[in-house]
PDB file of N, CA and C in Angstrom:
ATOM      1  N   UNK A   1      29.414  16.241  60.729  1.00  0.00           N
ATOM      2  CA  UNK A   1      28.324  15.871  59.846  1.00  0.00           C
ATOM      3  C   UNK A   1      28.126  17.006  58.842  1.00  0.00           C
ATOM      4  N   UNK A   2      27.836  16.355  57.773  1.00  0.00           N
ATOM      5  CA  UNK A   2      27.938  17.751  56.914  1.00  0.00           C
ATOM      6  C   UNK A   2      25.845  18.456  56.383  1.00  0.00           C
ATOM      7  N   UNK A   3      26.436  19.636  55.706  1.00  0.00           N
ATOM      8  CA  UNK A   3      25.007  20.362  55.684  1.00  0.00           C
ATOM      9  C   UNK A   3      23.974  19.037  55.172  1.00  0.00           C
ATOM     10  N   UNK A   4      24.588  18.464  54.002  1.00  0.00           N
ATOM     11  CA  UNK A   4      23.719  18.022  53.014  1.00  0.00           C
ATOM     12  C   UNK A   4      23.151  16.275  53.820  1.00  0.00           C
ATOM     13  N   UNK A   5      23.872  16.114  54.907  1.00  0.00           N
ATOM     14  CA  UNK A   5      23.451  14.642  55.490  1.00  0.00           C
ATOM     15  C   UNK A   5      22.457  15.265  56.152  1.00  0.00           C
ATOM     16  N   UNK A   6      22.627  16.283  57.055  1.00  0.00           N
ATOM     17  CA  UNK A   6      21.491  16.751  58.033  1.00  0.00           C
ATOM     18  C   UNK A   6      20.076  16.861  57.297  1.00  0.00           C
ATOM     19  N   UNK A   7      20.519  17.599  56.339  1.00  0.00           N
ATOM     20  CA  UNK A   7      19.152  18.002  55.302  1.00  0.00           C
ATOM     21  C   UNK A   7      18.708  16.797  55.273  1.00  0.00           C
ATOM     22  N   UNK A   8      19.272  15.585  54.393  1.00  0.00           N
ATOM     23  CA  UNK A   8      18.587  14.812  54.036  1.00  0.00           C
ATOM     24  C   UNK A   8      18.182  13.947  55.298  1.00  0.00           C
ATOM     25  N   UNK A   9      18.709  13.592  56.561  1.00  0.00           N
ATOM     26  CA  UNK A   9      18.149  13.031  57.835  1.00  0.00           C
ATOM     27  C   UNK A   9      16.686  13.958  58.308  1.00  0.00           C
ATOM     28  N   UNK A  10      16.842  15.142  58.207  1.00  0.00           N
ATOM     29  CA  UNK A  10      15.876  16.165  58.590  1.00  0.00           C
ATOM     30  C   UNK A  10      14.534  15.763  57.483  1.00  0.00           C
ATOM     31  N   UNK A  11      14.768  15.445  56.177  1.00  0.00           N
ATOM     32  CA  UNK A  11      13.472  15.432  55.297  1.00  0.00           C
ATOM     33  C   UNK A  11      12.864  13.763  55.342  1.00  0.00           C
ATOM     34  N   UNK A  12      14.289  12.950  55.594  1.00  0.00           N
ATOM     35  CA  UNK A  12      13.420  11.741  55.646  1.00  0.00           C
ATOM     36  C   UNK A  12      12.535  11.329  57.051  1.00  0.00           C
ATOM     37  N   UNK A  13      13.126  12.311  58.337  1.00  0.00           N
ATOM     38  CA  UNK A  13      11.982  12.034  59.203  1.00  0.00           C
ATOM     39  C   UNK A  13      11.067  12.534  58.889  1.00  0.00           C
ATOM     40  N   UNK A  14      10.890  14.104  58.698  1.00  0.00           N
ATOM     41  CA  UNK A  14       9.341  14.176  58.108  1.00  0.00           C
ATOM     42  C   UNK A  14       8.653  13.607  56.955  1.00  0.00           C
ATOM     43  N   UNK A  15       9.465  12.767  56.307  1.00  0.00           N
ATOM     44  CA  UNK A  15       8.444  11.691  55.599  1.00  0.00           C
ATOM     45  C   UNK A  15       8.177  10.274  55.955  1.00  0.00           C
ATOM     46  N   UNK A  16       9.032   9.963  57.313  1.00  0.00           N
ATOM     47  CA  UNK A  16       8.544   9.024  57.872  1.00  0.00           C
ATOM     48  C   UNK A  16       7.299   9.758  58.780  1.00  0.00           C
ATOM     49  N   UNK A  17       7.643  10.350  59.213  1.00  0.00           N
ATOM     50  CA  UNK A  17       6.413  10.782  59.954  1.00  0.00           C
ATOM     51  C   UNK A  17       5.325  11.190  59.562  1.00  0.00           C
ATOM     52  N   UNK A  18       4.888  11.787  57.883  1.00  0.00           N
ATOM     53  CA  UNK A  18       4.196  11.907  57.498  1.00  0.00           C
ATOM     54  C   UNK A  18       3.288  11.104  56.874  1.00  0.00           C
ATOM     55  N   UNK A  19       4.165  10.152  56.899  1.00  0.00           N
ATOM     56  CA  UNK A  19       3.600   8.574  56.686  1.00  0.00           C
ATOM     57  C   UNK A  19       2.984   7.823  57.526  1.00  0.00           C
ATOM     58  N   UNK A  20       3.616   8.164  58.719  1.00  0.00           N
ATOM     59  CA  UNK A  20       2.670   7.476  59.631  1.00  0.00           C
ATOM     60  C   UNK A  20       1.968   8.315  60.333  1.00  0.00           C
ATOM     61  N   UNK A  21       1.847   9.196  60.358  1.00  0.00           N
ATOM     62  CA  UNK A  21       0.801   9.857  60.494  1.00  0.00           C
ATOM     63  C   UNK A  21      -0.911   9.727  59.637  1.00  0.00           C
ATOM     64  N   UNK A  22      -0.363   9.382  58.554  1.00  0.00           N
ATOM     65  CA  UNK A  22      -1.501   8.639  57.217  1.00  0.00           C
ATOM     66  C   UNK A  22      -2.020   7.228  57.808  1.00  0.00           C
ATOM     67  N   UNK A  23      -1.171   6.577  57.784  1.00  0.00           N
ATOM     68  CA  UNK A  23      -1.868   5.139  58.372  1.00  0.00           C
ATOM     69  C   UNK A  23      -1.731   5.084  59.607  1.00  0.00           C
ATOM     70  N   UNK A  24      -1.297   5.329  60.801  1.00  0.00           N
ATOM     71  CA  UNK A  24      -1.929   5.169  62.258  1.00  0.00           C
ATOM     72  C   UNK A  24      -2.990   6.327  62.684  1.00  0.00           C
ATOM     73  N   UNK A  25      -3.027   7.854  61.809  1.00  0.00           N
ATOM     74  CA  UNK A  25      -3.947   8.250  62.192  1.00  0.00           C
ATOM     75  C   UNK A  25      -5.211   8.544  61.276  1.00  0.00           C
ATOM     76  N   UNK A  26      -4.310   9.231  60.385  1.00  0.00           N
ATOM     77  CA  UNK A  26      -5.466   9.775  59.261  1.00  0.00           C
ATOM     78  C   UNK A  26      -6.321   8.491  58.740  1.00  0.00           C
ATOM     79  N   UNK A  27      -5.920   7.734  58.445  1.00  0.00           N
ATOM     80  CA  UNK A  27      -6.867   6.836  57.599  1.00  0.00           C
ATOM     81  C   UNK A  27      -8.122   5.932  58.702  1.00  0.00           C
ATOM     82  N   UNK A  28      -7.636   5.284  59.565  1.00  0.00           N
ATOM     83  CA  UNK A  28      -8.886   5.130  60.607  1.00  0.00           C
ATOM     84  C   UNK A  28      -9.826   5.883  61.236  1.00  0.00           C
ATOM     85  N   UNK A  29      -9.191   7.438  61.221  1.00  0.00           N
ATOM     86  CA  UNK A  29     -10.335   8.605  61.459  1.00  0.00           C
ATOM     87  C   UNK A  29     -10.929   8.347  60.228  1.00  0.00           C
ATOM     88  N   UNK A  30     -10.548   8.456  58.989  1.00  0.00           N
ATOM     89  CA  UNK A  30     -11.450   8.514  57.763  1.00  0.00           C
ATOM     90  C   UNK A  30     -12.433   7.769  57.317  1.00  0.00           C
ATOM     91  N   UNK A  31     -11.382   6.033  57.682  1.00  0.00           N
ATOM     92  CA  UNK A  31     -12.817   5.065  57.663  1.00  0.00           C
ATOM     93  C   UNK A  31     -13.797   5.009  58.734  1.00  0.00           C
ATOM     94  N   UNK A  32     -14.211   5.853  59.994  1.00  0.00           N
ATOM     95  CA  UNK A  32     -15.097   6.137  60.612  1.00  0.00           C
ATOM     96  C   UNK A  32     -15.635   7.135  59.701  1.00  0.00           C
ATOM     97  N   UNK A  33     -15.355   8.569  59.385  1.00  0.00           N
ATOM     98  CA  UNK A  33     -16.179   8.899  59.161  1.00  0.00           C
ATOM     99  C   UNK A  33     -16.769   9.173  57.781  1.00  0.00           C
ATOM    100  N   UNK A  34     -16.154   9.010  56.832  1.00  0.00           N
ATOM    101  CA  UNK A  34     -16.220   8.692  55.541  1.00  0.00           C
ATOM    102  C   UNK A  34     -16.661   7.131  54.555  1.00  0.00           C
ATOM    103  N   UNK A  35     -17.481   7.624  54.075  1.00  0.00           N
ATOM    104  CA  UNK A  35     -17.760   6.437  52.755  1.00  0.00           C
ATOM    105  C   UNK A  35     -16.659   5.900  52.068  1.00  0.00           C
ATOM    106  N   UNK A  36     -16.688   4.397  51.859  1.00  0.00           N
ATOM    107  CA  UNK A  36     -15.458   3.968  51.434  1.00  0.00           C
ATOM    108  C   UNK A  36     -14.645   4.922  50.386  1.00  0.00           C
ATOM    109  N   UNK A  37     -16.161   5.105  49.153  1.00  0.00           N
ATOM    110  CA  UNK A  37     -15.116   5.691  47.762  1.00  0.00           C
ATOM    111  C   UNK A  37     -14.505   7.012  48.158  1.00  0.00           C
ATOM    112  N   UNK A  38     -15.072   7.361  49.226  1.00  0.00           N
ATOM    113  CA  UNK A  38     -14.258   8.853  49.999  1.00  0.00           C
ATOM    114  C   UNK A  38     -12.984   8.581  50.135  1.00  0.00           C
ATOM    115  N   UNK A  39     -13.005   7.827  51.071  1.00  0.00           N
ATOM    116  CA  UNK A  39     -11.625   7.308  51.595  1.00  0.00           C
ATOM    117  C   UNK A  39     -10.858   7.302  50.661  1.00  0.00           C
ATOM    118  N   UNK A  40     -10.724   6.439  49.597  1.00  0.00           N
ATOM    119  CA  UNK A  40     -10.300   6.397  48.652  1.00  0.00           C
ATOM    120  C   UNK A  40      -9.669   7.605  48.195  1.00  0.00           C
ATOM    121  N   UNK A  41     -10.538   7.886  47.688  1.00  0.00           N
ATOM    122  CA  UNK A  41      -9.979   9.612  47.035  1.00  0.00           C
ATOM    123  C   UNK A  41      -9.325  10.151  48.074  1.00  0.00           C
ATOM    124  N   UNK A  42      -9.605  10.243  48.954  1.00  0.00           N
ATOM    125  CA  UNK A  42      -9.181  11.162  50.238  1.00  0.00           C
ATOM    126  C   UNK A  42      -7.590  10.634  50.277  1.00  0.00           C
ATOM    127  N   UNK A  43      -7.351   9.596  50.622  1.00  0.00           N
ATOM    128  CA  UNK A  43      -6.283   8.652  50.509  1.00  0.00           C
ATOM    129  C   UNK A  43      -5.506   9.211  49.507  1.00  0.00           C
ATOM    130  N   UNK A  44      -6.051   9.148  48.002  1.00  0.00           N
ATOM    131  CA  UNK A  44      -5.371   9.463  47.046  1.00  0.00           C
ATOM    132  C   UNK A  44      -4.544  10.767  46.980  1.00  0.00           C
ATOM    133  N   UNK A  45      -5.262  11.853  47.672  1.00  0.00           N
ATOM    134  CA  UNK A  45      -5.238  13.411  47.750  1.00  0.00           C
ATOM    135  C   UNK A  45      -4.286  13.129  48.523  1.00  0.00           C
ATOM    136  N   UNK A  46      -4.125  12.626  49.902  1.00  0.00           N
ATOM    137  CA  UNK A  46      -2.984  12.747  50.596  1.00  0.00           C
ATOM    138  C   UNK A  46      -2.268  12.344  49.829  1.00  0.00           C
ATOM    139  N   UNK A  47      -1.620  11.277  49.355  1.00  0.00           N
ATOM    140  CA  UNK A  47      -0.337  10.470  48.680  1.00  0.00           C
ATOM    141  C   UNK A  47      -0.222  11.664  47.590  1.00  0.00           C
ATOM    142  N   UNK A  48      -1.177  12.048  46.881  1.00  0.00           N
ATOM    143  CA  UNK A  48      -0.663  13.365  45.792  1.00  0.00           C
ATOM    144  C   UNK A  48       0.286  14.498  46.091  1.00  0.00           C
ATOM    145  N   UNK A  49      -0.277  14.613  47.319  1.00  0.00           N
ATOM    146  CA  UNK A  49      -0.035  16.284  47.973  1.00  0.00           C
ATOM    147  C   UNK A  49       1.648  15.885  47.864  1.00  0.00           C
ATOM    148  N   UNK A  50       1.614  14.814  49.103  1.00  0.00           N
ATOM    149  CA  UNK A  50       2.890  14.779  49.856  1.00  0.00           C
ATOM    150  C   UNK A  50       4.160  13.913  48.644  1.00  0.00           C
ATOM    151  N   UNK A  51       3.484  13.262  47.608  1.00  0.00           N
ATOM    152  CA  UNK A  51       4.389  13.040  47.077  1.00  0.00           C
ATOM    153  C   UNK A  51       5.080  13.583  45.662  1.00  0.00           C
ATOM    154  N   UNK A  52       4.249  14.701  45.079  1.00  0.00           N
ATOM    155  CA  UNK A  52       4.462  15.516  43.805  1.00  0.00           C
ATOM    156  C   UNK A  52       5.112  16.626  44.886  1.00  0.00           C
ATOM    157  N   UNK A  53       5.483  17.178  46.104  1.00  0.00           N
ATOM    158  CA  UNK A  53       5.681  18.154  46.291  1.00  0.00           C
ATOM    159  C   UNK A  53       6.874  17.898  47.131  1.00  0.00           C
TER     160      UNK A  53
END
């Protein structure tokens, strides 16, 4: 297997996982404890972070 498959197997689990980490965890903690338009934004901030970077 070469460097550049590993890399890219290695980054797409942590963006599967960072993904679901957003919708099975983060976001139902949020709509407990946050106001919808929170959520929202909050929501937004995650998808920013993880996807400009």
């Amino acid at each position: 297997m070469s460097l550049s498959l590993a890399l890219h197997l290695l980054a797409a689990t942590i963006w599967v996982g960072g993904m679901f980490f957003a919708y099975q965890i983060l976001r139902p903690v949020a709509g407990e404890m946050l106001e919808p338009p929170q959520v929202i934004l909050n929501t937004a901030r995650f998808v920013r972070i993880h996807f400009n970077h």
